[in-house]
PDB file of N, CA and C in Angstrom:
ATOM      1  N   UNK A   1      61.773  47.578  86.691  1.00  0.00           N
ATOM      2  CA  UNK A   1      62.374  46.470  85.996  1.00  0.00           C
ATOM      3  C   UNK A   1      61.512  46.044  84.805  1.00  0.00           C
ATOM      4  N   UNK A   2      60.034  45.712  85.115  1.00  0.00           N
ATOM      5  CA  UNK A   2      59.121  45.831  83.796  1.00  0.00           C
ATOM      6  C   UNK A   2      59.548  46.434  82.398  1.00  0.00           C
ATOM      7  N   UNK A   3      59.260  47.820  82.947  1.00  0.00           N
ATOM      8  CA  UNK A   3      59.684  49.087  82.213  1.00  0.00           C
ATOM      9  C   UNK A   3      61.067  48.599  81.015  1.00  0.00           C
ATOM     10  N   UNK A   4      61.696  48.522  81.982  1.00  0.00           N
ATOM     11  CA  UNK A   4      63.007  47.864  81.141  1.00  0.00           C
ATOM     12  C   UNK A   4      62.933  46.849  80.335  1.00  0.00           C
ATOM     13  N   UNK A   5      62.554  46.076  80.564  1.00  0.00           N
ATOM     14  CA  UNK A   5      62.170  44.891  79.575  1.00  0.00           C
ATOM     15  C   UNK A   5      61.198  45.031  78.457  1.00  0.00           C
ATOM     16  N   UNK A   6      60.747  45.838  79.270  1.00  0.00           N
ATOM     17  CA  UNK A   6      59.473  46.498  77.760  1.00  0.00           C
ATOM     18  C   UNK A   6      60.779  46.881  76.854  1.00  0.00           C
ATOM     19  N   UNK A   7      61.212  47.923  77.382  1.00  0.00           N
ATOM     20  CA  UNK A   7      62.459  48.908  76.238  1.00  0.00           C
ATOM     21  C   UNK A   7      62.964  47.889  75.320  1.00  0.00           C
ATOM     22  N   UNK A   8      63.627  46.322  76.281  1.00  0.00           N
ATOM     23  CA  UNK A   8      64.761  45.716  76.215  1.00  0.00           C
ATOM     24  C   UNK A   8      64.096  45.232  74.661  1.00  0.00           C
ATOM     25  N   UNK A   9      62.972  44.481  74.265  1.00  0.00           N
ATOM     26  CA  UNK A   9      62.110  44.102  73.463  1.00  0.00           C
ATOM     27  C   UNK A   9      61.660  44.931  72.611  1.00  0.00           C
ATOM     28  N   UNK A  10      61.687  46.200  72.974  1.00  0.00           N
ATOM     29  CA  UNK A  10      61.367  47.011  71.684  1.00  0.00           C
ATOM     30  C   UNK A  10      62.153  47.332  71.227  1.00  0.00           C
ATOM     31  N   UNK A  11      63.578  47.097  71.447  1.00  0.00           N
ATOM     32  CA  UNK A  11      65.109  47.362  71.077  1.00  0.00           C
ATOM     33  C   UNK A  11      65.260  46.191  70.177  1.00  0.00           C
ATOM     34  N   UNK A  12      65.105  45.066  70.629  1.00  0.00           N
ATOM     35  CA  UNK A  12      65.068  43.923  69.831  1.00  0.00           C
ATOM     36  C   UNK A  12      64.196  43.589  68.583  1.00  0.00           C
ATOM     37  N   UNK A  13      63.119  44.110  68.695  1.00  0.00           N
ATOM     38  CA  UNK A  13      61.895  44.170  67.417  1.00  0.00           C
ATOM     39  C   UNK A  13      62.598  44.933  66.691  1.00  0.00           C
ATOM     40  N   UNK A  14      63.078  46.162  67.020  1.00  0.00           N
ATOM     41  CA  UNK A  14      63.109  47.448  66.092  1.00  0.00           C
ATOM     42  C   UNK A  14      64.622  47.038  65.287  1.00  0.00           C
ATOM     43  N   UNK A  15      65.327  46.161  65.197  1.00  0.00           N
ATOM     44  CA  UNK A  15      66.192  45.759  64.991  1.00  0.00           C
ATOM     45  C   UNK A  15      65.859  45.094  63.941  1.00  0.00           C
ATOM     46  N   UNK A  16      65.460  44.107  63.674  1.00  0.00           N
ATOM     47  CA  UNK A  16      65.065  43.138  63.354  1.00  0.00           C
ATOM     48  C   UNK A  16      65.784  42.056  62.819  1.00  0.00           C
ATOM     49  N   UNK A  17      64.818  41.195  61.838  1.00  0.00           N
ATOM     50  CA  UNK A  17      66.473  39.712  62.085  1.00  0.00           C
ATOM     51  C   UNK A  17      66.160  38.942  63.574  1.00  0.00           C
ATOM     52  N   UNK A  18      67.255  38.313  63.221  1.00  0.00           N
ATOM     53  CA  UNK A  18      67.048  36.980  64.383  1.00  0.00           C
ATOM     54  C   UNK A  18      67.402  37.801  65.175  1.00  0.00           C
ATOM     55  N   UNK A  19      66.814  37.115  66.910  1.00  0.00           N
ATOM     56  CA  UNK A  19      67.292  37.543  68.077  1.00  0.00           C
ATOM     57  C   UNK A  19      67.913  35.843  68.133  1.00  0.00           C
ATOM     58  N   UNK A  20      69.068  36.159  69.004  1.00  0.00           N
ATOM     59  CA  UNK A  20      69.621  35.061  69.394  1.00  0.00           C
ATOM     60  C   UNK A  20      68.957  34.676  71.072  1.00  0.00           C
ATOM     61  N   UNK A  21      69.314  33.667  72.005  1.00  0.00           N
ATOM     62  CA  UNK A  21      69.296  33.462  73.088  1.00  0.00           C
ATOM     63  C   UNK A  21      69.927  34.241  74.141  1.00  0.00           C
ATOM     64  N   UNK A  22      70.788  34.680  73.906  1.00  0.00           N
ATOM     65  CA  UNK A  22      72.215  35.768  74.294  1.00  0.00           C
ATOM     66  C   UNK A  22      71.433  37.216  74.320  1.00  0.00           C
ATOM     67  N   UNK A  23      71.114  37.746  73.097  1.00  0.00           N
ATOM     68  CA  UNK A  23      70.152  39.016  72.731  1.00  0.00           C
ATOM     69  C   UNK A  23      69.078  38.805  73.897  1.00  0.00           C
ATOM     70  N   UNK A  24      68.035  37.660  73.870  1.00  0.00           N
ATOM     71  CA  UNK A  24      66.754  37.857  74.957  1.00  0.00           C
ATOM     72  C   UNK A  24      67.005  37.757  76.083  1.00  0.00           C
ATOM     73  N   UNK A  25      68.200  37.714  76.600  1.00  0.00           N
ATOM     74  CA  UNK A  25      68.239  37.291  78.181  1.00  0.00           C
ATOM     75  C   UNK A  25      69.680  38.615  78.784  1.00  0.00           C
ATOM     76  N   UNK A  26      69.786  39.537  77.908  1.00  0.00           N
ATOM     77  CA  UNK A  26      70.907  40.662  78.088  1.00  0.00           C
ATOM     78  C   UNK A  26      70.161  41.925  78.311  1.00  0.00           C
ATOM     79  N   UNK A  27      69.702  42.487  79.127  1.00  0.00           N
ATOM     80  CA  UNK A  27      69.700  43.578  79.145  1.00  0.00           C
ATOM     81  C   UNK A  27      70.778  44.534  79.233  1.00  0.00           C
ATOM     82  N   UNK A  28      70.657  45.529  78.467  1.00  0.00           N
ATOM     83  CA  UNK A  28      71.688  46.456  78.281  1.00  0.00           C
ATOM     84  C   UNK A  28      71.626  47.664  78.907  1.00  0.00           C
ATOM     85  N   UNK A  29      72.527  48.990  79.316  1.00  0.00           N
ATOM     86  CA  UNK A  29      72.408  50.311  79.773  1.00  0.00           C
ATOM     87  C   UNK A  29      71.073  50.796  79.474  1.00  0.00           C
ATOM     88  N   UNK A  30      70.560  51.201  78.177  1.00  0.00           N
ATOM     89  CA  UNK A  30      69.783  51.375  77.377  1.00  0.00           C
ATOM     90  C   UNK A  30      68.684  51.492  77.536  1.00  0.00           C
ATOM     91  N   UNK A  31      68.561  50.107  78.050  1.00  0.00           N
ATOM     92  CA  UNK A  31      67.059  49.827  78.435  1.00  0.00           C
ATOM     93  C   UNK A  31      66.860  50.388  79.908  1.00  0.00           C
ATOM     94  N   UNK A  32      67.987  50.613  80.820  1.00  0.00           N
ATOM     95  CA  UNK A  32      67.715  51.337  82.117  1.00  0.00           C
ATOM     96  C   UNK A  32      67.471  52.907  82.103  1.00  0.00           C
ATOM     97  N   UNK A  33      68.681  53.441  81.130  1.00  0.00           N
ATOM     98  CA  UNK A  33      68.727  54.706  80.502  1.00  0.00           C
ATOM     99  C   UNK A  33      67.395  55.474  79.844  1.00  0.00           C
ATOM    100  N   UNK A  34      66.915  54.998  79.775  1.00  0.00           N
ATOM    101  CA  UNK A  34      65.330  55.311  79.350  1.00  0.00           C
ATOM    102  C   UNK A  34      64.113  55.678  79.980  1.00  0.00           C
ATOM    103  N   UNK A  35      64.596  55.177  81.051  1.00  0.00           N
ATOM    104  CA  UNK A  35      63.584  55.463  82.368  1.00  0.00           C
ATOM    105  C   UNK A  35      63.899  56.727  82.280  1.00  0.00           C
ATOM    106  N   UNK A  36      62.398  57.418  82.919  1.00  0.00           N
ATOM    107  CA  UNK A  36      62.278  58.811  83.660  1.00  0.00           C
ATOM    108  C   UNK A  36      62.967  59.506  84.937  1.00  0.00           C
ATOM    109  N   UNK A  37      62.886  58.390  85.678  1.00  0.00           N
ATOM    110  CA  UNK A  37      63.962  58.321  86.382  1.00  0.00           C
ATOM    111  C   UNK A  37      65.682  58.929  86.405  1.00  0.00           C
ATOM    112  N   UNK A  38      66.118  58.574  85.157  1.00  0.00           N
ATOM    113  CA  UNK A  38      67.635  59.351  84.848  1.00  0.00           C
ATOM    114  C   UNK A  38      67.472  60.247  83.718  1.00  0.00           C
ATOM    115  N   UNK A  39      66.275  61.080  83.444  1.00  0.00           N
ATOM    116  CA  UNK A  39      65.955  61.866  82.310  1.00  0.00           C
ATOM    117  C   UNK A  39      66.416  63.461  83.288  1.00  0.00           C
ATOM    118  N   UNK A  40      67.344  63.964  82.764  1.00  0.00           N
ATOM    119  CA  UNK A  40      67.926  64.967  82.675  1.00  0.00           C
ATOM    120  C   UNK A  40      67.317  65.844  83.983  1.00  0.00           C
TER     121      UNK A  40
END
């Protein structure tokens, strides 16, 4: 879950611009999808 939130935030930086309240509290597929865990 860490892991994910790391992603979730570096998804959000790399974006850039405002994050809204909505944006910091959403984790998305994305950020689960990334794990090693579901890597091919």
């Amino acid at each position: 879950m860490e892991r994910a939130r790391l992603r979730h935030a570096n998804r959000l930086m790399a974006t850039g611009g405002e994050v809204s309240r909505t944006d910091l509290v959403t984790l998305r597929p994305e950020d689960f999808r990334g794990s090693r865990v579901f890597a091919g």
